[in-house]
Protein backbone atom coordinates (compact mmCIF):
# COMPACT_ATOMS: atom_id res chain seq x y z
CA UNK A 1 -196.70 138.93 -19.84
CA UNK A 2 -196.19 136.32 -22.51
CA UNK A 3 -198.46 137.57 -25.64
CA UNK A 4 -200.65 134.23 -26.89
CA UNK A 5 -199.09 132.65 -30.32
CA UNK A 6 -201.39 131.71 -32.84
CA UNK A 7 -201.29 127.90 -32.77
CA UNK A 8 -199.19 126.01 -35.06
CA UNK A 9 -200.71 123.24 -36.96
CA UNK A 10 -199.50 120.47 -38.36
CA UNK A 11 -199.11 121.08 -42.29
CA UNK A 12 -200.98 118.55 -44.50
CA UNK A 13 -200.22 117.59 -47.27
CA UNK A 14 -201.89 117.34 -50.50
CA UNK A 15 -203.44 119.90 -53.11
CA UNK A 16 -207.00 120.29 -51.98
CA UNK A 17 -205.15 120.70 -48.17
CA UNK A 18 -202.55 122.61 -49.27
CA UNK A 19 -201.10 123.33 -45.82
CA UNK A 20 -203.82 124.76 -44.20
CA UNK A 21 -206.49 124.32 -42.18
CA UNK A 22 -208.76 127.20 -42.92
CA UNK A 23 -212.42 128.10 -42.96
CA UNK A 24 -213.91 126.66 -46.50
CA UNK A 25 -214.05 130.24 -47.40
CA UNK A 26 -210.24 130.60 -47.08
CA UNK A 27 -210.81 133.31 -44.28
CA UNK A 28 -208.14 131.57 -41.73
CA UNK A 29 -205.25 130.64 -42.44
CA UNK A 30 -202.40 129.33 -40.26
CA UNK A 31 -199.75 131.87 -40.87
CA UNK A 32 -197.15 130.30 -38.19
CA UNK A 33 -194.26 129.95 -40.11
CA UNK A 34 -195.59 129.78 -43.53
CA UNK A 35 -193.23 130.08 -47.05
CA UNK A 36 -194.42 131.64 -50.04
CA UNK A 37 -194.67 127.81 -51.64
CA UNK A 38 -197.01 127.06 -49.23
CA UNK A 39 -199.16 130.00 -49.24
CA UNK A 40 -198.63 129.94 -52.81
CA UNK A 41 -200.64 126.65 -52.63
CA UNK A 42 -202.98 128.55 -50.55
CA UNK A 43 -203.41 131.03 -52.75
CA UNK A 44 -204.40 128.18 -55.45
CA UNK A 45 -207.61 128.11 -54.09
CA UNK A 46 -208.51 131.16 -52.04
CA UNK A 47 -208.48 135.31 -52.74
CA UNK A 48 -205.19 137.19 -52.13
CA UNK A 49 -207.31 139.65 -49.73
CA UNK A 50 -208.33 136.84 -47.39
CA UNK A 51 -204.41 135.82 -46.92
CA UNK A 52 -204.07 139.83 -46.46
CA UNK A 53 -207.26 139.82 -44.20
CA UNK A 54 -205.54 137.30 -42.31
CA UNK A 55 -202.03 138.89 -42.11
CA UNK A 56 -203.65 142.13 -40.55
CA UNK A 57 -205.62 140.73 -38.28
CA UNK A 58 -202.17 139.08 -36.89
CA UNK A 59 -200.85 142.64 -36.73
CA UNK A 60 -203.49 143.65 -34.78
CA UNK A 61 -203.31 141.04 -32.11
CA UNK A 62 -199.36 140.53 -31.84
CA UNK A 63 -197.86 143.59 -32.62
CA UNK A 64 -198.80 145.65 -29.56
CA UNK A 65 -196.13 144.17 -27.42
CA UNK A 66 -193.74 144.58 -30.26
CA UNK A 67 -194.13 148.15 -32.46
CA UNK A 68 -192.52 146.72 -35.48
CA UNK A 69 -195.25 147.58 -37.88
CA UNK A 70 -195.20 152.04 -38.12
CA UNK A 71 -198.38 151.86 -40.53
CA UNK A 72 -200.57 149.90 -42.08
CA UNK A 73 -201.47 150.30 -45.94
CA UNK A 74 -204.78 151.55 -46.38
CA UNK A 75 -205.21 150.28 -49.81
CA UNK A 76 -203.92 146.64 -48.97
CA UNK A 77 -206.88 144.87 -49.16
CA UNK A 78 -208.07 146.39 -51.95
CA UNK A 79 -204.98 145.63 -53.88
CA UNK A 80 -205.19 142.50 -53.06
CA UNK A 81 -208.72 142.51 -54.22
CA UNK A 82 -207.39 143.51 -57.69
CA UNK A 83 -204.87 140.72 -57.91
CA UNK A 84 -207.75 138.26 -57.39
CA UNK A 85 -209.34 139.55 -60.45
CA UNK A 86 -205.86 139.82 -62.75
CA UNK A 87 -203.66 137.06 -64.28
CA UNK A 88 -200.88 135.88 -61.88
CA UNK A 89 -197.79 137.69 -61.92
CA UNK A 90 -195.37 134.88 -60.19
CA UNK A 91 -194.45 133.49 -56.76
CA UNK A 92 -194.78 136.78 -54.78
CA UNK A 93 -198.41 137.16 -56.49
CA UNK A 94 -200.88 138.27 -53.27
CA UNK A 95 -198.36 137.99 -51.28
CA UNK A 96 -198.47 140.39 -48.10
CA UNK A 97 -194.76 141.94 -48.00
CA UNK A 98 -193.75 145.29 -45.54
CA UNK A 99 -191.36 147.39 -45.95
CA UNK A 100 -188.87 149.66 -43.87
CA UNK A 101 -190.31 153.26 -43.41
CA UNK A 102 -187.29 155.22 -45.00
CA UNK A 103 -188.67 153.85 -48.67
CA UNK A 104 -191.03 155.64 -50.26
CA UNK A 105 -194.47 154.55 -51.78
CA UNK A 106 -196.90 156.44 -53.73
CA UNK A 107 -199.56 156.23 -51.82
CA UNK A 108 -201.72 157.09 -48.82
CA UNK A 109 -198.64 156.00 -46.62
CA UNK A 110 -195.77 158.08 -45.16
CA UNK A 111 -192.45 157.73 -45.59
CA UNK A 112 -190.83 159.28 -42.13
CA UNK A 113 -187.50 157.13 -41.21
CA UNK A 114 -189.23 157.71 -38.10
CA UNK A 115 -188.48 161.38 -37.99
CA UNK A 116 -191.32 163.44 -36.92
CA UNK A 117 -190.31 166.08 -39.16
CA UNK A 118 -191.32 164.07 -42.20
CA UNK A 119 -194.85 162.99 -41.03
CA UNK A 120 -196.25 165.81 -42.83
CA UNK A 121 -193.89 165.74 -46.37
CA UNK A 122 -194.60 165.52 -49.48
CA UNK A 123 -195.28 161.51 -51.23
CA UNK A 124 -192.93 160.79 -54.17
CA UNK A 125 -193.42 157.87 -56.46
CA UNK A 126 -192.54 154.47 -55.47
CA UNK A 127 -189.25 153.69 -54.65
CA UNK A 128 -187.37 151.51 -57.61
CA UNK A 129 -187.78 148.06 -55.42
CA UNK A 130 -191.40 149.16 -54.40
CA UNK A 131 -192.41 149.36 -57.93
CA UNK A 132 -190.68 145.93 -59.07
CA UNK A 133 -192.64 144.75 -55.92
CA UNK A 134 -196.05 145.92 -56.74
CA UNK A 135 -194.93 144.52 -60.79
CA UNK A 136 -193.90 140.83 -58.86
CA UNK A 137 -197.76 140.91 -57.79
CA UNK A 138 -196.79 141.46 -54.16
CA UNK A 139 -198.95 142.87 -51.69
CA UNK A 140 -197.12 146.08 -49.69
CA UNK A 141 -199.35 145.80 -46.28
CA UNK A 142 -197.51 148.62 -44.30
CA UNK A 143 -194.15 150.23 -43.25
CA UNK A 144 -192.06 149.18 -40.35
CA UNK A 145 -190.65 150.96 -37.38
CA UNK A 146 -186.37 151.67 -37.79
CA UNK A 147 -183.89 153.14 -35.67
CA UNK A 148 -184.71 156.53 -36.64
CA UNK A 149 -182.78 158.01 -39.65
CA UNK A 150 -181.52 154.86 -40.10
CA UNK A 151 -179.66 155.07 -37.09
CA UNK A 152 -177.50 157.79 -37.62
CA UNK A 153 -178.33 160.32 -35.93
CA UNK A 154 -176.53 159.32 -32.88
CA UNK A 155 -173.60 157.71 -31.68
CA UNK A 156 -174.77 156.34 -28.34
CA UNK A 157 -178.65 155.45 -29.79
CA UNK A 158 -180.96 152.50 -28.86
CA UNK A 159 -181.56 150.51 -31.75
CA UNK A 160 -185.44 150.21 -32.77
CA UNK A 161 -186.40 153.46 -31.75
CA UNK A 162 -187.95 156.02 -33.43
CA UNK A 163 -189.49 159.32 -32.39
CA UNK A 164 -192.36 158.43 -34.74
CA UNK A 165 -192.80 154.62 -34.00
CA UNK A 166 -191.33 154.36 -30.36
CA UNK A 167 -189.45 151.18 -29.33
CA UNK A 168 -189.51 147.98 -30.97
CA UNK A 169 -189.16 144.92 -28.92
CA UNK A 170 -187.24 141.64 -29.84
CA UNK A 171 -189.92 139.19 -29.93
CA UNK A 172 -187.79 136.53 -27.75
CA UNK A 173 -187.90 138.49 -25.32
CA UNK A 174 -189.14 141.56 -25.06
CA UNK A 175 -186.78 143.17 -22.49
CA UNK A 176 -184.45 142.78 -25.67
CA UNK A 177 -182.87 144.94 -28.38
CA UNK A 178 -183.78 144.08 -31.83
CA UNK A 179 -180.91 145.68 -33.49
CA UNK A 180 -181.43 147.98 -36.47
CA UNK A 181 -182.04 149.60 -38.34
CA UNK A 182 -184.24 147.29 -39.83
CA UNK A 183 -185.70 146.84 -36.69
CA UNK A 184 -189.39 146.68 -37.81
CA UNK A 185 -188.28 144.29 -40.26
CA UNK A 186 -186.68 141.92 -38.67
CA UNK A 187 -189.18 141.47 -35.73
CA UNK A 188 -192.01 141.53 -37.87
CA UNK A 189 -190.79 138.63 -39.89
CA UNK A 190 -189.71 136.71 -37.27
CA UNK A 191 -193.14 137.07 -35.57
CA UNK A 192 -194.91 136.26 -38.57
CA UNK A 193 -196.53 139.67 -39.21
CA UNK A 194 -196.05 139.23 -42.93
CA UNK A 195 -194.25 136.60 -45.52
CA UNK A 196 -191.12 138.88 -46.07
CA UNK A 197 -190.22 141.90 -45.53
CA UNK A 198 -187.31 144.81 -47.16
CA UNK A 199 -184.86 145.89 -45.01
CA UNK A 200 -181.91 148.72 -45.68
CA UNK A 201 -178.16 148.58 -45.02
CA UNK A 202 -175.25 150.89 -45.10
CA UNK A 203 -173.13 148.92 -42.22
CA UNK A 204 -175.31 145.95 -40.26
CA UNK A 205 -178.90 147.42 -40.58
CA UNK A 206 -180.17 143.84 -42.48
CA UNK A 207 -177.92 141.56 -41.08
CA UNK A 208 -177.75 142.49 -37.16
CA UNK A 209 -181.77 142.62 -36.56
CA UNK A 210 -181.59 139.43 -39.45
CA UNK A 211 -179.24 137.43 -37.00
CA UNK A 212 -180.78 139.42 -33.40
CA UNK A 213 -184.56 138.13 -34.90
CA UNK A 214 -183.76 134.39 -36.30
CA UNK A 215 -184.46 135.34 -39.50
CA UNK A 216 -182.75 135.23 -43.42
CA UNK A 217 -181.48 138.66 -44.53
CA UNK A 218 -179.49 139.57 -47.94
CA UNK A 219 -177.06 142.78 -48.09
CA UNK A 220 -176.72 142.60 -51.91
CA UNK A 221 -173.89 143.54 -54.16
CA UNK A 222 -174.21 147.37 -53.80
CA UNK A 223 -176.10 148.87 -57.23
CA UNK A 224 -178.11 145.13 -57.76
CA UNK A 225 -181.11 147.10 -56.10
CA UNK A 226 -182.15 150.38 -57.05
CA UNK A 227 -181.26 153.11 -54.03
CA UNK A 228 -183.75 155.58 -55.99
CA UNK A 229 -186.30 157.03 -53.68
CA UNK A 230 -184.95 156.10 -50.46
CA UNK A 231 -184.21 157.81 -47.59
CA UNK A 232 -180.62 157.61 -47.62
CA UNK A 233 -177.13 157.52 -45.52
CA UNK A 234 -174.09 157.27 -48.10
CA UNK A 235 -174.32 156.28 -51.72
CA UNK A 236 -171.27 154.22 -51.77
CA UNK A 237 -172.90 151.56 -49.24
CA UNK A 238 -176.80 151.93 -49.27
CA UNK A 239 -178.86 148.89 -50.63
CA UNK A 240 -181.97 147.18 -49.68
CA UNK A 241 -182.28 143.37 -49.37
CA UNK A 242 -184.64 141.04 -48.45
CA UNK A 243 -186.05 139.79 -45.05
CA UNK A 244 -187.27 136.26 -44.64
CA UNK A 245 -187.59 133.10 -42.61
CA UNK A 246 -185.84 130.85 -45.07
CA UNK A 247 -183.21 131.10 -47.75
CA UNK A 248 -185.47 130.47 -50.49
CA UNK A 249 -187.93 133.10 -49.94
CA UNK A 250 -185.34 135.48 -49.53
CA UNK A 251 -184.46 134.48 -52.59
CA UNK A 252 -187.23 135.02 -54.09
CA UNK A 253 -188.07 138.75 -52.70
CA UNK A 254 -184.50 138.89 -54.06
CA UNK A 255 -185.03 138.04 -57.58
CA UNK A 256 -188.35 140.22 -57.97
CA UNK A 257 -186.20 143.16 -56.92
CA UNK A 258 -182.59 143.04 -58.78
CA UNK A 259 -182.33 145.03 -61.91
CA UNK A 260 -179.29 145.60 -64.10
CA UNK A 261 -176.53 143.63 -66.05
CA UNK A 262 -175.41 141.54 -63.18
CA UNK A 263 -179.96 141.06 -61.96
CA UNK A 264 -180.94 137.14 -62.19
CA UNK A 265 -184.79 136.60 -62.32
CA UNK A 266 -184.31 133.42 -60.52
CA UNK A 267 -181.90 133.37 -57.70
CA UNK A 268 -183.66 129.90 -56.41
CA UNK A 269 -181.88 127.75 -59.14
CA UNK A 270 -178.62 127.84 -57.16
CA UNK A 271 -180.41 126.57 -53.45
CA UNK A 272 -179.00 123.61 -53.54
CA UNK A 273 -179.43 121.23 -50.33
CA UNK A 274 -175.69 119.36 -51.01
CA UNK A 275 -173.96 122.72 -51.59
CA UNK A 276 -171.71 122.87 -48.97
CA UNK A 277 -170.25 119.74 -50.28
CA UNK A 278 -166.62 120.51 -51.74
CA UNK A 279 -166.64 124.21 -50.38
CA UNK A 280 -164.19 125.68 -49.64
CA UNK A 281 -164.69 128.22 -46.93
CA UNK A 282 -162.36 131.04 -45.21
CA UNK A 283 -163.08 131.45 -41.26
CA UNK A 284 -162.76 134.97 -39.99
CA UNK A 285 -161.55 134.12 -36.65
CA UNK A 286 -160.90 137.89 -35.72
CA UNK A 287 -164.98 137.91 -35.18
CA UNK A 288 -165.76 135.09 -33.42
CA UNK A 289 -164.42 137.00 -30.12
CA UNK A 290 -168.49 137.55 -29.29
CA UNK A 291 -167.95 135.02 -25.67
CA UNK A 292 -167.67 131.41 -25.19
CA UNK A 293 -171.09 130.82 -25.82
CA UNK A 294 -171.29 131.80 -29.48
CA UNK A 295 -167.82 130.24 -29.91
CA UNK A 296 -169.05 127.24 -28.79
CA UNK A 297 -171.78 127.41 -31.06
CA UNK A 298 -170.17 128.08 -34.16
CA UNK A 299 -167.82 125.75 -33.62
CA UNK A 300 -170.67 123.38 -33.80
CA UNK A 301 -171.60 125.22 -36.80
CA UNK A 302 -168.33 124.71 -38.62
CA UNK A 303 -168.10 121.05 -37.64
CA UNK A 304 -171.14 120.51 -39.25
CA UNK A 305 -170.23 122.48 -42.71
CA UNK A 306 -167.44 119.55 -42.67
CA UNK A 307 -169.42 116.84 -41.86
CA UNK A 308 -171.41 118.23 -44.72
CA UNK A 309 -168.14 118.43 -46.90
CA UNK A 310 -166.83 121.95 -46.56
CA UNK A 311 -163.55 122.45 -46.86
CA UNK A 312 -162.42 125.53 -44.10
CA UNK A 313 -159.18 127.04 -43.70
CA UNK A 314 -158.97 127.86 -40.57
CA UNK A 315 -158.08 131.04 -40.04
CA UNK A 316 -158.34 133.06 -42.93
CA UNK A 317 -158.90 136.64 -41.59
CA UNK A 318 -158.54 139.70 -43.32
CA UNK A 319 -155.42 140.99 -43.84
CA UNK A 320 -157.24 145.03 -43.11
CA UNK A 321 -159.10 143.82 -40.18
CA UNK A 322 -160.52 146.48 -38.07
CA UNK A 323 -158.57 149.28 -40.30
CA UNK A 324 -161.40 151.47 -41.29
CA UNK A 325 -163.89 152.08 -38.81
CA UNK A 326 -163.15 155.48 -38.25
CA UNK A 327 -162.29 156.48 -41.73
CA UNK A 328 -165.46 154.54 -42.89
CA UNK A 329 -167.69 156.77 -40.60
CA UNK A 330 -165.88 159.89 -42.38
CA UNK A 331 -167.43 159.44 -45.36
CA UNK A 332 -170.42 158.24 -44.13
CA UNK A 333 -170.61 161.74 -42.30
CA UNK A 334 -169.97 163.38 -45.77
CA UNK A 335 -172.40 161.48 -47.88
CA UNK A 336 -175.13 161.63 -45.50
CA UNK A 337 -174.84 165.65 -45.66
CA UNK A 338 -174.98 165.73 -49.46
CA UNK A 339 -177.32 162.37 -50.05
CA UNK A 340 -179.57 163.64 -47.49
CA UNK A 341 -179.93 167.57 -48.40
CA UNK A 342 -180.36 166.05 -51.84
CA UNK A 343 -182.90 163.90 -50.97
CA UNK A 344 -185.25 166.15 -49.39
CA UNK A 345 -185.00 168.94 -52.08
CA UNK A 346 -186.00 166.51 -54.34
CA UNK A 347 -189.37 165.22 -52.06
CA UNK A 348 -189.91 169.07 -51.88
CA UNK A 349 -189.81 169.17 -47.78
CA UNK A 350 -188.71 172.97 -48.00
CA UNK A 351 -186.45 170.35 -45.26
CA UNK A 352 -182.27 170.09 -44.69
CA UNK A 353 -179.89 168.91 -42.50
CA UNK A 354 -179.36 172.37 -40.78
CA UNK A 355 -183.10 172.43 -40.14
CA UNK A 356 -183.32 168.82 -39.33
CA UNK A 357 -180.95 169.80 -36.62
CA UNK A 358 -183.09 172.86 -35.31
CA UNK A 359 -186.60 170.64 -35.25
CA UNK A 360 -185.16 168.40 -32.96
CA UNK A 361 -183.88 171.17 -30.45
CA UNK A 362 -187.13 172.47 -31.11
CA UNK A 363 -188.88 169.34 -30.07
CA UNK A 364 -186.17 167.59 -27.58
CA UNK A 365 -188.88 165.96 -26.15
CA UNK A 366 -190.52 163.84 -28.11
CA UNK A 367 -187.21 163.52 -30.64
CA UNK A 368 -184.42 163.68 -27.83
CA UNK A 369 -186.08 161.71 -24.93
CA UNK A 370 -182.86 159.14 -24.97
CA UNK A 371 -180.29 160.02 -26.99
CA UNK A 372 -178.60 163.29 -28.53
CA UNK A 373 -177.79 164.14 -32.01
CA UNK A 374 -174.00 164.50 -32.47
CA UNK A 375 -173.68 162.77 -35.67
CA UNK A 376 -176.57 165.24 -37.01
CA UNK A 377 -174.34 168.01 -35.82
CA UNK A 378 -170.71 166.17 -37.27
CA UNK A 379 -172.13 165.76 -40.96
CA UNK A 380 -172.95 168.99 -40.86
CA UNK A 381 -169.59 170.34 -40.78
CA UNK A 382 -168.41 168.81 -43.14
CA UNK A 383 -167.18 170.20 -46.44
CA UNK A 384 -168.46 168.57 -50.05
CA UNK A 385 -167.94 165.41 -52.02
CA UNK A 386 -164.55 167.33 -53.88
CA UNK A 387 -162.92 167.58 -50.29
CA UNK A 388 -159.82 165.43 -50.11
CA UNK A 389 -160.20 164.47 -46.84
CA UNK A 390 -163.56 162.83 -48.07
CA UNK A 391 -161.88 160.95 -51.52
CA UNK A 392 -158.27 160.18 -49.57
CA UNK A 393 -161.15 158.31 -47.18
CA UNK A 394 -163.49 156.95 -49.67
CA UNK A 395 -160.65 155.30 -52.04
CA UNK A 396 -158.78 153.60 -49.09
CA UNK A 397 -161.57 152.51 -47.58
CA UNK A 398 -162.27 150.85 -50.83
CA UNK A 399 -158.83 149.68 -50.98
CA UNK A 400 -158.86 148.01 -47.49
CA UNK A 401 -162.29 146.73 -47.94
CA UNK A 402 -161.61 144.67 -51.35
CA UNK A 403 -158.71 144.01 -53.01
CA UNK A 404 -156.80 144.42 -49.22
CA UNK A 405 -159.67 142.13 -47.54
CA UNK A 406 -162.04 139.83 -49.20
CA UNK A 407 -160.56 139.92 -52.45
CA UNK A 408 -157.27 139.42 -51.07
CA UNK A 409 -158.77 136.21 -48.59
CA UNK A 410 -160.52 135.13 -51.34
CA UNK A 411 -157.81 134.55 -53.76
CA UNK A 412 -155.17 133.49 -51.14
CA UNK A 413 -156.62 130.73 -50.12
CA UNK A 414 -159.28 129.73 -52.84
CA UNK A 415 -162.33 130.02 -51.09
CA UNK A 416 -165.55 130.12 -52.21
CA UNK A 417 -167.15 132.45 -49.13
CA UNK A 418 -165.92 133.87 -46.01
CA UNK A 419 -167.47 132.66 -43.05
CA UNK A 420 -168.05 133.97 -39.60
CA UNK A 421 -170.29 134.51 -36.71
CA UNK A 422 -172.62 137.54 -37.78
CA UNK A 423 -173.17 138.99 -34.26
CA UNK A 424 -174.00 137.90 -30.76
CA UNK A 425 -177.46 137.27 -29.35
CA UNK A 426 -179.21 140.48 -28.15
CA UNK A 427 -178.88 143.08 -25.53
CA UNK A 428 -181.27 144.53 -23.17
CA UNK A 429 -183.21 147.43 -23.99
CA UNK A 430 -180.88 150.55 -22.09
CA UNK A 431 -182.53 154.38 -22.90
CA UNK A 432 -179.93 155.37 -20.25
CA UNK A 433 -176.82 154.47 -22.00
CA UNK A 434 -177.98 153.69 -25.02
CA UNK A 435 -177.07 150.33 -27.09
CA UNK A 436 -174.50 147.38 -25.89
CA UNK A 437 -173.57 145.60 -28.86
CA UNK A 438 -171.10 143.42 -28.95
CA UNK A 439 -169.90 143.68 -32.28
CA UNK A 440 -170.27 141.59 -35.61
CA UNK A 441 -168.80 141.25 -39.22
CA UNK A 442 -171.00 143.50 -41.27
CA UNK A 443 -168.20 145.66 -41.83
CA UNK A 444 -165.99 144.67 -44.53
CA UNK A 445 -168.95 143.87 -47.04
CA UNK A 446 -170.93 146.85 -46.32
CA UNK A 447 -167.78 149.07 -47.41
CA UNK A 448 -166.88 147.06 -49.63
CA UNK A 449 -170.66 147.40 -51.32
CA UNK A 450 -170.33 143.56 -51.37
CA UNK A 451 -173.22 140.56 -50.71
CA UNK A 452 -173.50 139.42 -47.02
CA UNK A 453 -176.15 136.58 -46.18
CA UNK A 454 -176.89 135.86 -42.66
CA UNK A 455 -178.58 132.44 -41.73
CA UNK A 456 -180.07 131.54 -38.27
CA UNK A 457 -177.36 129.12 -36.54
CA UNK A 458 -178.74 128.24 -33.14
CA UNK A 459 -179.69 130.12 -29.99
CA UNK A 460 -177.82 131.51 -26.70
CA UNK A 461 -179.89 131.53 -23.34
CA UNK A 462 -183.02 131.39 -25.99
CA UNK A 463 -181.96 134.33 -27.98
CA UNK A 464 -180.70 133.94 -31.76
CA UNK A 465 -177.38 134.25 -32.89
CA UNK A 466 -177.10 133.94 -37.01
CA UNK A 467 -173.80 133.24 -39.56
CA UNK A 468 -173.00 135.10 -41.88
CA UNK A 469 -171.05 134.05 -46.06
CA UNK A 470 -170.11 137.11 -47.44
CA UNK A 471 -167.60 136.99 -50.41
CA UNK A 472 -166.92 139.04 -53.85
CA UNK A 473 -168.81 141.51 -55.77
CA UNK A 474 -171.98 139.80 -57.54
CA UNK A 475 -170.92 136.16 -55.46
CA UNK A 476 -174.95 136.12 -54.74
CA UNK A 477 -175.43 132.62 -56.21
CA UNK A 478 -172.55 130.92 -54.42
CA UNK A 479 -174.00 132.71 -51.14
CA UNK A 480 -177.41 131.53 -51.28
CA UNK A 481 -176.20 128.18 -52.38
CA UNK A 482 -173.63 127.92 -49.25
CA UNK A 483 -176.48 129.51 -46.83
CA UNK A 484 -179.09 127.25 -48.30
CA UNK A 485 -177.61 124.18 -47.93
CA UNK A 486 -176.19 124.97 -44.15
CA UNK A 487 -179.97 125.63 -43.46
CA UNK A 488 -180.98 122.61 -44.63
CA UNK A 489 -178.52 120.95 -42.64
CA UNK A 490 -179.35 122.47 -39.69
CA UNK A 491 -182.76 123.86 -39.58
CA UNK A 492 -182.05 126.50 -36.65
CA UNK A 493 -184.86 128.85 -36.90
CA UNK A 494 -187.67 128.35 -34.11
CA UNK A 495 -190.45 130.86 -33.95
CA UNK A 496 -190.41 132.98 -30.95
CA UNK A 497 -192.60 132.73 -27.97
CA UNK A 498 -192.45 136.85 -26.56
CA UNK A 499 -191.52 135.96 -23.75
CA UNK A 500 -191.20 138.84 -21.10
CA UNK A 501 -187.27 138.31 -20.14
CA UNK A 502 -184.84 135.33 -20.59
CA UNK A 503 -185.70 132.05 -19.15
CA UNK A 504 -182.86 130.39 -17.71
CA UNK A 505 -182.24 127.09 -16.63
């Protein structure tokens, strides 16, 4: 079954066009694709709520064969409604945004990480982002389906599924994987479901489904978003980013969320389209072992970042390459036990690990249909924060992470941004053995708590594949300007068509 696409229309230009063709009451417009500029032009003319009118019904039809969206807003029409009547609040004014189901809103919507045991929990107040959001003038239409718990729950788990939302579905193909966690997020920006959309990442849960779905996704500088009042894994490499289908709207979704001494309002002042020009780049050649196919295609990538006047040393991997994986899911295992329990006693859930552990025993089968819970079980056992084994973990992973890997590639060699192929394209859909990934270079920046920006690069088979710049704490404006100007070089991205399988030949 191929699900129908809405069809794309050729923009026009002008004001009274703007860039689409809809009904003279603004009822209809064609959403394939669109940037907030354009539907900012859009917006010029017509009410916020018929651009959110528009963006549901587009749930409605396409999202059946895909489950990225876990719940619709029921006030997002009417909020919309009230930004038609107010002053306008910038470029994400009316603009229809989700967001990933383990951040919470106060509101009629839940915030479950796709647990069933929080369906029923108490609302907080909004999340730190979610109120910047709802300040920016954007639009928060629904929550999006994760890999439940943010995919750590289990060590052999199918990304995109959740007890509460089911399976999400890669919308290239839908036999496909859409990595996570951000599952929801990913797919529902890629199929056009919404402008943007927030994501959350403690190792790979932005950049994976960004790269797996041919989208733009930001792991920020760790503490440039606020972590307050989401679900979380480990404190010392949570954040939220942005989700988009170019560079400069993540940038923007970036900008109306940063806060702090290092926050820029405007993170679109460094896109610049001639910004590879004089670069100097570091290529992580250590993960570019993904197959021949992706090699082949970044190398076309790379040649093109020096026919665009990148400089690349070539290699320049890190000198703690593939070092911390097992300490790094040590402390993850300890955090997530003391973040967690501290989480829900402040939601008031009357909810903790231990007794997340029993209600999934207690209902194996409709939270245990696939996969187990072993690293449930694991971060239970562990001690507290003042355990050595935890700190002796935490500070070398640190170590190993910066000034022992991109600080120490970074300053070597001079380089503006380390570059590399973010992951391969994606795997079947397996409940039996659970996910086949084949590995990536989320790592380092993730424990580091340093930026990562993937950017679609071209397409295996018919399946994306993205690259990633990731470099030194706060390096956000050299990343967006590097990842900016490779996208304008190369304009990768091509909607999907949700197609059943892969078509070969």
């Amino acid at each position: 079954m191929i699900v129908r696409n809405i069809a794309r229309r050729t923009f026009l230009e002008g004001a009274a066009a703007a860039v689409f063709a809809g009904t003279a009451s603004g009822q209809a417009p064609d959403l394939e694709e669109a940037t907030i500029a354009e539907l900012s032009r859009y917006l010029a003319r017509y009410p916020a709520r018929a651009l959110t009118e528009r963006y549901l019904e587009r749930i409605r039809e396409v999202d059946p064969a895909l489950r990225s969206v876990i719940e619709i807003n029921p006030a997002a029409l009417s909020i919309a409604a009230e930004l038609d009547r107010g002053p306008n609040r910038g470029p994400l004014h009316g603009m229809p945004v989700l967001i990933k189901d383990n951040i919470d809103t106060a509101d009629r919507m839940h915030t479950t990480a796709g647990s069933l045991a929080l369906v029923d929990a108490p609302r907080q107040r909004d999340a730190g982002i979610v109120e910047r959001l709802r300040a920016a003038g954007a639009v928060i239409l629904g929550k999006t389906n994760l890999s439940e718990w943010a995919n750590f729950r289990s060590s052999r788990s199918v990304s995109g599924w959740s007890g509460r939302g089911g399976q999400t579905r890669n919308p290239y193909a839908l036999d496909r994987n859409p990595c996570g966690s951000s599952s929801g997020s990913g797919v529902a920006v890629a199929a056009n479901l919404c402008v943007a959309a927030v994501g959350t990442e403690t190792d790979g849960s932005i950049v994976c489904p960004s790269s797996i779905n041919g989208i733009v996704g930001i792991k920020p500088t760790l503490g440039l978003l606020s972590g307050r009042g989401i679900v979380p894994i480990a404190h010392s490499q949570d954040t939220a980013g942005p989700m988009a289908r170019t560079v400069r709207d993540a940038a923007i979704l970036l900008g109306a969320m940063a806060e702090g001494p290092h926050a820029l309002a405007d993170y679109t002042k460094f896109l610049d389209a001639g910004g590879l020009h004089g670069a100097r780049l570091g290529v992580a050649r250590k993960f570019f072992e993904l197959g021949p196919a992706v090699q082949i295609l970044m190398q076309n990538c790379l040649s093109k970042m020096q026919q665009m006047g990148a400089i690349l040393v070539d290699p320049a991997d890190l000198p703690s390459h593939g070092k911390y994986d097992t300490s790094e899911n040590l402390v993850l295992q300890y955090e997530f036990k003391n973040d967690l329990n501290a989480y829900l006693e402040a939601r008031k859930t009357g909810l903790t690990l231990e007794k997340l552990i029993a209600f999934n025993e207690e209902h194996r089968r409709e939270e245990m249909p696939y996969f187990e819970q072993d690293l449930f079980v694991e971060s239970q056992q562990r001690g507290t924060l003042n355990d050595v084994a935890y700190l002796s973990a935490l500070s070398g992973n640190r170590r190993l992470a910066r000034a022992e890997g991109i600080d120490a590639v970074t300053k070597k060699y001079k380089v503006d941004a380390i570059v590399a192929p973010t992951t391969g394209p994606a795997w079947l859909i397996d409940w039996v053995t659970g996910d086949h990934d084949t590995g990536g270079c989320s790592t380092p920046a993730a424990v580091a708590g340093y930026p990562h920006i993937t950017v679609p690069a071209g397409f295996v088979h018919g399946l994306p594949v993205g690259i990633s710049f990731f470099g030194t704490a706060w390096s956000e404006p050299a990343l967006l300007r590097l990842a900016y100007s490779f996208e304008q070089a190369t304009k990768a991205r091509r909607p999907p068509r949700m197609l059943k399988t892969v078509e070969f030949g």
